[in-house]
Each structure stands twice: as structure tokens, then as C-alpha cells.
Protein backbone atom coordinates (compact mmCIF):
# COMPACT_ATOMS: atom_id res chain seq x y z
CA UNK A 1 22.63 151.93 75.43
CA UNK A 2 19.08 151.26 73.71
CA UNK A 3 16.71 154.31 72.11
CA UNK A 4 13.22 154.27 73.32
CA UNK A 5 10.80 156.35 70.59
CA UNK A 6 7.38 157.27 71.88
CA UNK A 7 5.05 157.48 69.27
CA UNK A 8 2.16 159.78 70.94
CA UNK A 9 -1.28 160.14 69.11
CA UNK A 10 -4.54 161.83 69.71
CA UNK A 11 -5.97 160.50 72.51
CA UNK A 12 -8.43 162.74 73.11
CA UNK A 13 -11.80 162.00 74.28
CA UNK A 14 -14.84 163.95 73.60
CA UNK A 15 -15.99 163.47 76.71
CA UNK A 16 -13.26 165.44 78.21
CA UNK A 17 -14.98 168.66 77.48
CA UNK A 18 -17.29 167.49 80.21
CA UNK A 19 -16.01 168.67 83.80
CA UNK A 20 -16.24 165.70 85.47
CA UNK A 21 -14.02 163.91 83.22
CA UNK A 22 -11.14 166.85 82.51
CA UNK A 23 -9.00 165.73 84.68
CA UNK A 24 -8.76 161.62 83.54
CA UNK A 25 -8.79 163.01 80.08
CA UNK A 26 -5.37 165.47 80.12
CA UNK A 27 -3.65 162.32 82.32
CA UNK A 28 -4.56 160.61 79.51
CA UNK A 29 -3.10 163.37 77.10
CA UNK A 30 -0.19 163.42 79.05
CA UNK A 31 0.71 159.81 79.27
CA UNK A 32 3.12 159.98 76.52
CA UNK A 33 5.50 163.07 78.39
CA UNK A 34 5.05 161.21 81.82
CA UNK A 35 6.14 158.34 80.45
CA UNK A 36 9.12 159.75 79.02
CA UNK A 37 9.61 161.41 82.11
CA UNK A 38 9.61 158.23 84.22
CA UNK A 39 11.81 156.02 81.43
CA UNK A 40 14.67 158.53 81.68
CA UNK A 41 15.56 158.03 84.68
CA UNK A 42 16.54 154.41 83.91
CA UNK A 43 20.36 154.64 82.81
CA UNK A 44 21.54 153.74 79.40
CA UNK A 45 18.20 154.91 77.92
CA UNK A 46 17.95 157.74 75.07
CA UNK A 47 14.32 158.59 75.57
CA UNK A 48 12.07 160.74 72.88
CA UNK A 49 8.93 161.53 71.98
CA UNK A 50 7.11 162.17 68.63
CA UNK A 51 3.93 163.99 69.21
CA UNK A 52 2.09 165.59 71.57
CA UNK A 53 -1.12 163.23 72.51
CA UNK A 54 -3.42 166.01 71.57
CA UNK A 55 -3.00 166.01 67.51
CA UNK A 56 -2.58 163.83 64.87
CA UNK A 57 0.58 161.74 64.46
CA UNK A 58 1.56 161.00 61.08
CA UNK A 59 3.95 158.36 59.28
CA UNK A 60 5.72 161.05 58.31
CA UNK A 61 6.74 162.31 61.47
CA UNK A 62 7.63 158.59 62.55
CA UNK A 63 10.25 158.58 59.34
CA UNK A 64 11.63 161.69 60.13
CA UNK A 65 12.38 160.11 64.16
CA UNK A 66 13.28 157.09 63.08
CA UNK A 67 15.96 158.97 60.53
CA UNK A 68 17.59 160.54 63.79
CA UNK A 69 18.33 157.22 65.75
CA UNK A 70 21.61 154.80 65.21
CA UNK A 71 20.72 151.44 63.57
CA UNK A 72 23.25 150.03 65.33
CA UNK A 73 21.85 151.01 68.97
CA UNK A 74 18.44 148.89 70.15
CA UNK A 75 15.48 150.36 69.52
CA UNK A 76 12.23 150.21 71.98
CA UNK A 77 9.14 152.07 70.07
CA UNK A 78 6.36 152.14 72.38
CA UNK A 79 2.92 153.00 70.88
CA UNK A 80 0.51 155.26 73.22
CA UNK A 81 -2.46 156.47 71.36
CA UNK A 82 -6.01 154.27 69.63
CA UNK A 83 -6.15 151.33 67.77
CA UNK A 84 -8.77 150.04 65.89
CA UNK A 85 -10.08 147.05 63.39
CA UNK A 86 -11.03 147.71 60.02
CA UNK A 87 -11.55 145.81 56.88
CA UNK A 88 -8.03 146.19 55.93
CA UNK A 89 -6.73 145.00 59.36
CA UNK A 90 -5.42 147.09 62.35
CA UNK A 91 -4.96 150.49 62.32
CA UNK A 92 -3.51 152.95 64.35
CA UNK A 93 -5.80 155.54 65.25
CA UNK A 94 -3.50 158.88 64.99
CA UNK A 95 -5.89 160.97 65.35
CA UNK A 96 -9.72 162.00 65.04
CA UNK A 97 -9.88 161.29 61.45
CA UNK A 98 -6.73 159.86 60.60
CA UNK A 99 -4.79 156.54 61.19
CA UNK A 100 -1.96 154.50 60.25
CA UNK A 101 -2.59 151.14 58.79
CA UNK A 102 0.02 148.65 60.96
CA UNK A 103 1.28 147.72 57.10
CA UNK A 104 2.42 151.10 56.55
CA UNK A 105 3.77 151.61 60.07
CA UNK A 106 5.79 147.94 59.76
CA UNK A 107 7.27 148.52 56.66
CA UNK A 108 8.22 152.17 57.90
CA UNK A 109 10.10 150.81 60.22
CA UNK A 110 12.11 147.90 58.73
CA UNK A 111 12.68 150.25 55.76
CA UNK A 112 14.61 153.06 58.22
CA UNK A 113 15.82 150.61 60.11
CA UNK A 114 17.38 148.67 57.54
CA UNK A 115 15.91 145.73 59.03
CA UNK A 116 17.80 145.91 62.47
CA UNK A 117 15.31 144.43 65.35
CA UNK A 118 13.17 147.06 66.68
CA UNK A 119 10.80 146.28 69.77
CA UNK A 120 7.17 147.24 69.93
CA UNK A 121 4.72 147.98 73.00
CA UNK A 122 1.51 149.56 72.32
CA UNK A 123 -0.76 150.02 74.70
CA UNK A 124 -4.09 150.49 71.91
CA UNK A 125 -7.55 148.53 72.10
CA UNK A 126 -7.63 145.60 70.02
CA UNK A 127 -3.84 145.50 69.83
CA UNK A 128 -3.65 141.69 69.37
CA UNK A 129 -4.40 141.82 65.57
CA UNK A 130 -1.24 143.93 65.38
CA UNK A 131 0.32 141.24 66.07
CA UNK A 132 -0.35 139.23 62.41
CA UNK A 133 1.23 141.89 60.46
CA UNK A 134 4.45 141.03 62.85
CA UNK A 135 6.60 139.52 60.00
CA UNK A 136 6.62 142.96 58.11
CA UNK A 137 8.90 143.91 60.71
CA UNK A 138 12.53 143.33 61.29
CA UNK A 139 13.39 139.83 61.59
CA UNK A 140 13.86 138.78 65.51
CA UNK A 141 11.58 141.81 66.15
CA UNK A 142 9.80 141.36 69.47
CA UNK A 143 6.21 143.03 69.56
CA UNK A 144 4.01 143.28 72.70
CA UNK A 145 -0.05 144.39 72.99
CA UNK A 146 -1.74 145.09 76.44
CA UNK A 147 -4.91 143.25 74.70
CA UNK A 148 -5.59 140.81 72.31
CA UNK A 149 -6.95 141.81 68.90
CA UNK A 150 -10.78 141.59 70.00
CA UNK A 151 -10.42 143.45 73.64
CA UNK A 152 -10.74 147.18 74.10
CA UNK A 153 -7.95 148.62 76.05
CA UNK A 154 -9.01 150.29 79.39
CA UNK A 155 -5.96 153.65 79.57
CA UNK A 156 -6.09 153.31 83.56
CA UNK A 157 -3.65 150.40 84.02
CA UNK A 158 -1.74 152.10 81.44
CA UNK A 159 -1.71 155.86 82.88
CA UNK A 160 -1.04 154.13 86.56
CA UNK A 161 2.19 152.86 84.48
CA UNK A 162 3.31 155.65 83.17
CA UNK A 163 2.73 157.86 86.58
CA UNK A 164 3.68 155.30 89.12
CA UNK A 165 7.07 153.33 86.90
CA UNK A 166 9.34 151.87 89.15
CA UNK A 167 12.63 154.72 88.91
CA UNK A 168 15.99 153.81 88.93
CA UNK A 169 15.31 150.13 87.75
CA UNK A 170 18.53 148.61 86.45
CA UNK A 171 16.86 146.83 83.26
CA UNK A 172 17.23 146.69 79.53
CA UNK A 173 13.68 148.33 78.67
CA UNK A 174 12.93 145.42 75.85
CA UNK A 175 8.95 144.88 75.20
CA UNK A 176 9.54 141.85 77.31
CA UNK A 177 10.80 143.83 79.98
CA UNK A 178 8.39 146.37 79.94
CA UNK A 179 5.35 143.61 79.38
CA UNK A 180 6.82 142.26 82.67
CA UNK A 181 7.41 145.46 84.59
CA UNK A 182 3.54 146.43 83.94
CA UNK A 183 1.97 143.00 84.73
CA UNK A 184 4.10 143.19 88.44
CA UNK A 185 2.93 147.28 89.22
CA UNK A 186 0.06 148.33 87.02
CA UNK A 187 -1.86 145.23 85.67
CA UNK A 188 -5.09 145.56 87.35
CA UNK A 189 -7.50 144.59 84.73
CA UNK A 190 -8.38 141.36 83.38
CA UNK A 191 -7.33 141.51 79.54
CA UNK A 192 -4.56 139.13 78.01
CA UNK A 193 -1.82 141.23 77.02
CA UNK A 194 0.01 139.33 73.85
CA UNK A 195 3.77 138.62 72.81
CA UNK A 196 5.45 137.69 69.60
CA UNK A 197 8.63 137.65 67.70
CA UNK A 198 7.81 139.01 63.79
CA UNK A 199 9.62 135.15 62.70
CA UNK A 200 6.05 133.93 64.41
CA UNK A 201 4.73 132.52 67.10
CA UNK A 202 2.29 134.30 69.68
CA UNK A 203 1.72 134.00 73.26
CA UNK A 204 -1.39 135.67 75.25
């Protein structure tokens, strides 16, 4: 049995008010409730969702998910929403005007899980500088980006993921396993996804 926690922020685009990009814009919205969908149907996974992918996600509402889940069950976070670099280091971009620095979200997370591994996927631009923060996690955390920490993300491979994940797979979803999963069906881009454990040492 492993929990998988879907942290869903804005991922709005202002262009979506435009017609001709509606449609790519509420896939995009939706990426987070697809992907739930399609992870669900892989058995011994507890699948849930915090937010909605069209407002902003707060560390608050993280705490209060994190609070319902088991310690002592494996826990798969997966990150769908912005990311961006600022002078105090990656941030989570939760929202139009609001993020969460990857300190805050780290710490969050070894504090409610009382430093029992967690793994974390996020699928944000620059997500490689997430990845030097890692030891604020859990220790024998395992932490996966889709880019490295100068690359913006492109959301297609990422959407294709979600919408077209292979059902039914008999597979621990681990970072690792998802980082592999994506690379064999959706990878169609050429950015260096990144992998770590939070007691060091990175791999693009």
C-alpha cells in the first residue's frame, strides 16, 4: 500500500482567455484530476488530491493533507503546478501571486511526516534547483524534476502523461518509477529530467 498526494496549483495561463488556446489551457487545469484518475487504477495506491489547478494552493492546505495520511504507509507527493527561481532559491509558484518557497514546503513535510521518507515528482520549470534544498527532507527521501534548475518545463509531455498513463500497471509508483514510466510513454522533449536522494547526490 503507498499514498500518492497531488499537490495541484494554479496553472492557469492568461492566454487561455484567448479561444484558440482554451482548450490546451483547461487540459492543463485538469492535469492534476486526470492524473488522479489514471493513478487509481494501479492497485495498492490511495490516491488524493489537494487543490483544484485553478486557485492558489497554500502550505496550509498541504499540512492539513499531510495530517490525514499514515506515517507508516509510503508516501508519493507529486507536484503539478509552476516553479520558479528567485533570490531566495526555488519556489513553488501556487498561484498568481503567491508561492511556496521549497524551504517551507521541505520542512513541512519532514515535520508531518516525522521524518519518514516521502518521494517527490514535480513536474515545474526550473525544477532542478529543487533539488539543493533535498536534505531538508526526510532522510532516504527520493526527489525527481522533469527539468533541471535552469530549463523551463514544456506541460505537453506532462499532460500526454497524465491523459495517456499506462492503466493497470503492476508497479510501486516511487519517483523512480514514475521518472521511468514517463521517459518510456510521454518523454518527447529534449530537457534532462533530474534524480536525487535528500542524503545527496544528483543525477540528470
Amino acid at each position: 500500500m503507498r499514498n500518492i498526494l497531488i499537490l495541484a496549483g494554479d496553472v492557469q495561463d492568461p492566454l487561455g482567455s484567448i479561444v484558440a488556446f482554451a482548450s490546451e489551457n483547461e487540459r492543463d487545469i485538469n492535469t492534476a484530476k486526470t492524473l488522479k484518475e489514471s493513478l487509481s487504477s494501479c492497485k495498492g495506491h490511495n490516491v488524493s488530491v489537494v487543490g483544484d489547478g485553478k486557485s492558489s494552493l497554500s502550505l496550509e492546505q498541504i499540512g492539513q493533507a499531510l495530517d490525514n495520511l499514515d506515517n507508516a504507509t509510503p508516501l508519493t507527493i507529486i507536484y503539478c503546478g509552476h516553479g520558479r527561481v528567485g533570490e531566495n532559491g526555488f519556489e513553488f509558484s501556487t498561484g498568481e501571486n503567491s508561492g511556496i518557497k521549497v524551504q517551507d514546503m521541505f520542512n513541512l513535510i519532514k515535520q508531518k511526516r516525522n521524518n519518514h521518507p516521502v518521494d517527490f515528482f514535480s513536474n515545474a520549470c526550473y525544477g532542478g534547483a529543487m533539488h539543493f534544498a533535498g536534505n531538508l527532507l526526510p532522510d532516504n527521501s527520493v526527489l525527481v524534476s522533469l527539468t533541471d534548475a535552469k530549463t523551463v518545463n514544456n506541460a505537453s509531455d506532462f499532460i500526454r502523461f497524465a491523459e495517456n498513463f499506462p492503466t493497470g500497471v503492476s508497479v510501486d509508483l516511487t519517483a523512480a518509477n514514475l521518472l521511468s514510466l514517463f521517459m518510456q510513454t510521454s518523454l518527447t522533449n529534449r530537457f534532462s529530467p533530474c534524480i536525487s536522494r535528500s542524503n545527496g547526490g544528483m543525477v540528470n
